[in-house]
N, C-alpha and C. Protein backbone atom coordinates (compact mmCIF):
# COMPACT_ATOMS: atom_id res chain seq x y z
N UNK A 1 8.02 -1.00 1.33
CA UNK A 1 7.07 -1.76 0.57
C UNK A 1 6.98 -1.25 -0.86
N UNK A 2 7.30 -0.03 -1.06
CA UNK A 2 7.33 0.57 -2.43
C UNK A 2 8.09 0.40 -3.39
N UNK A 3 9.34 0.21 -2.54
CA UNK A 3 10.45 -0.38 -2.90
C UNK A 3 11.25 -1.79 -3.66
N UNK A 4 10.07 -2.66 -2.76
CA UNK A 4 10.06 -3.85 -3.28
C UNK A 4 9.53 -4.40 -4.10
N UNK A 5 10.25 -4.93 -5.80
CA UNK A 5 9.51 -5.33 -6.98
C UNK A 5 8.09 -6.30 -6.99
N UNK A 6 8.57 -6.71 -6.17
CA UNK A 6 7.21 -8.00 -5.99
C UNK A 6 5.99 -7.63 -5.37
N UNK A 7 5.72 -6.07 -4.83
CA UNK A 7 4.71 -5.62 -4.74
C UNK A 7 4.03 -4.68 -5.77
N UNK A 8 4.85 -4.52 -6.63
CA UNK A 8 4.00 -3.95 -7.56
C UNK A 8 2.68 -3.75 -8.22
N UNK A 9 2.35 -5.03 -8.09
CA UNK A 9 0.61 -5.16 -8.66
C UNK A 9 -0.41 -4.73 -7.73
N UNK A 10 0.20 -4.43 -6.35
CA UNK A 10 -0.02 -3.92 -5.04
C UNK A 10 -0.66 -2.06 -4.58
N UNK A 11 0.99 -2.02 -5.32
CA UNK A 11 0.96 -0.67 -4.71
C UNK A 11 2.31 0.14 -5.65
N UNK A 12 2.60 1.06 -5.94
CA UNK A 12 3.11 1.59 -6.93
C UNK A 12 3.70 3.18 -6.93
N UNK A 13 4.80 3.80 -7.18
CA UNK A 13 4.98 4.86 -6.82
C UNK A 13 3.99 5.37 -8.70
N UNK A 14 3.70 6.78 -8.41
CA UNK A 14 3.13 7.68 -9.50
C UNK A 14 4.59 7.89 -10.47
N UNK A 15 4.09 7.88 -11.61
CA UNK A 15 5.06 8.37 -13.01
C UNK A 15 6.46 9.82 -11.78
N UNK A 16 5.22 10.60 -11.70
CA UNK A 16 6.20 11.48 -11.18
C UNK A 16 7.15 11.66 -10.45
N UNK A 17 7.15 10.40 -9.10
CA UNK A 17 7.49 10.13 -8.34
C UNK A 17 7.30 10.74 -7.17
N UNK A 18 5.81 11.91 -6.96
CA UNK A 18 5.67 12.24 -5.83
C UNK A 18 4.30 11.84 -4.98
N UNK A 19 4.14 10.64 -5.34
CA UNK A 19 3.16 9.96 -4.66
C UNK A 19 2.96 8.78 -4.88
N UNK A 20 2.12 7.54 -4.73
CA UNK A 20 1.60 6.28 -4.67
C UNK A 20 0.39 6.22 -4.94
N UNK A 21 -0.17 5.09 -5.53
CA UNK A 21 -1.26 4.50 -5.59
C UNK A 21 -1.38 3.25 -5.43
N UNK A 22 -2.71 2.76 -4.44
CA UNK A 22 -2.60 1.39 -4.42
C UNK A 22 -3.61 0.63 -5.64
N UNK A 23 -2.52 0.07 -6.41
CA UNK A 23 -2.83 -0.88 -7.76
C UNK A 23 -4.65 -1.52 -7.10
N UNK A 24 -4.11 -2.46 -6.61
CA UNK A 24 -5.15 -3.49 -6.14
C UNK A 24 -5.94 -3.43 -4.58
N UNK A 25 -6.58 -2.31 -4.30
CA UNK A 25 -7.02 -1.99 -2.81
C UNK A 25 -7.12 -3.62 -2.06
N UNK A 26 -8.10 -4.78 -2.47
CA UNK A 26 -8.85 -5.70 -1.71
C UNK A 26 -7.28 -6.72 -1.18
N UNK A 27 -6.19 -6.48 -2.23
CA UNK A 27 -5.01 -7.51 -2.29
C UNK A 27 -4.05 -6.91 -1.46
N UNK A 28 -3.79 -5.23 -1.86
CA UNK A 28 -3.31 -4.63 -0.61
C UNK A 28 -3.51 -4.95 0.88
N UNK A 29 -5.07 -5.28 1.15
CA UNK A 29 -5.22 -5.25 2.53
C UNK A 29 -5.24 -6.14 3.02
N UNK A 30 -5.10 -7.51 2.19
CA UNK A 30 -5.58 -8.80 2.51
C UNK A 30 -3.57 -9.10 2.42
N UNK A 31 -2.66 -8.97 1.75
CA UNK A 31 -1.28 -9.65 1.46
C UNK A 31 -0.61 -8.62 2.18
N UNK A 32 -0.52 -7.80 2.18
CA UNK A 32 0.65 -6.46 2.50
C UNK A 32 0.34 -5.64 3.47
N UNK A 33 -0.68 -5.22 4.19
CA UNK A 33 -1.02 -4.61 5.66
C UNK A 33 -0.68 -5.48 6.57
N UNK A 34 -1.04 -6.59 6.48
CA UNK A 34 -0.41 -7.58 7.89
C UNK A 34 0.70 -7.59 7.69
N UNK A 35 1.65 -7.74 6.71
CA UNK A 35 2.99 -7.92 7.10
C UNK A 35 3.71 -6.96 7.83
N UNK A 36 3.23 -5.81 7.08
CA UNK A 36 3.92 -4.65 7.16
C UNK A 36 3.31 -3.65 8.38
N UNK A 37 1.57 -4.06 9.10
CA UNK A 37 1.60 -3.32 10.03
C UNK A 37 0.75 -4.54 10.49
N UNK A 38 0.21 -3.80 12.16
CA UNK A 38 -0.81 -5.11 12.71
C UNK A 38 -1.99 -5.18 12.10
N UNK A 39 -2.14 -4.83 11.30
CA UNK A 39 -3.65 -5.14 10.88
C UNK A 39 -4.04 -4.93 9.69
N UNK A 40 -5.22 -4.87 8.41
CA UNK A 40 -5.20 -5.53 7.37
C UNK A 40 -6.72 -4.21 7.13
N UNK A 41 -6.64 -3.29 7.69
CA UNK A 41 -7.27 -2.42 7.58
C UNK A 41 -6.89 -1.41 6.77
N UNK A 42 -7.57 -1.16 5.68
CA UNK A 42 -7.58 -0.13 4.34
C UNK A 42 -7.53 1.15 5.42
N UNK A 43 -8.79 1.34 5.65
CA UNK A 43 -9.29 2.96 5.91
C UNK A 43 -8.12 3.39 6.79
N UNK A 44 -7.45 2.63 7.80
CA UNK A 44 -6.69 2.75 9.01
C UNK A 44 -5.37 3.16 8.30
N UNK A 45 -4.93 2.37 6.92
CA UNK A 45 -4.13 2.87 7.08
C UNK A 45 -3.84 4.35 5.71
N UNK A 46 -5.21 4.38 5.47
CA UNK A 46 -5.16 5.68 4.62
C UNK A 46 -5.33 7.26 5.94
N UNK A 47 -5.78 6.68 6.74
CA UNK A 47 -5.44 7.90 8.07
C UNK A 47 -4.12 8.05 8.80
N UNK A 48 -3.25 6.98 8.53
CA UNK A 48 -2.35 6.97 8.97
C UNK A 48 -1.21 7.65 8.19
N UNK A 49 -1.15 7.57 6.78
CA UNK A 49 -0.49 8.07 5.69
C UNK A 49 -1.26 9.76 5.27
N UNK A 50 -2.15 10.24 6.04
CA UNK A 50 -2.54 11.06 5.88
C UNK A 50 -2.54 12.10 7.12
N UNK A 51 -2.03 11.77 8.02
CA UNK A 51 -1.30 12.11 9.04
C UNK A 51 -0.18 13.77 9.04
């Protein structure tokens, strides 16, 4: 997903390249959690990446 240009306004790797930020939290969870996992849950998947 980081990978892909068309998520950008989304989600974004850092200048440095050793981390991410998500651009747009409410658009993240609403366009790009369902695709990419079952469900459309923020918090769920900041525990999951924090793992």
């Amino acid at each position: 997903m980081l990978e892909d240009p068309s998520n950008d306004q989304l989600i974004a790797w850092l200048p440095e390249g050793d981390g991410f930020v998500i651009v747009s939290p409410t658009d993240f969870s609403r366009r790009l959690l369902p695709v990419v996992y079952k469900h459309s849950n923020l918090a769920s998947f900041v525990r999951q990446v924090n793992m």
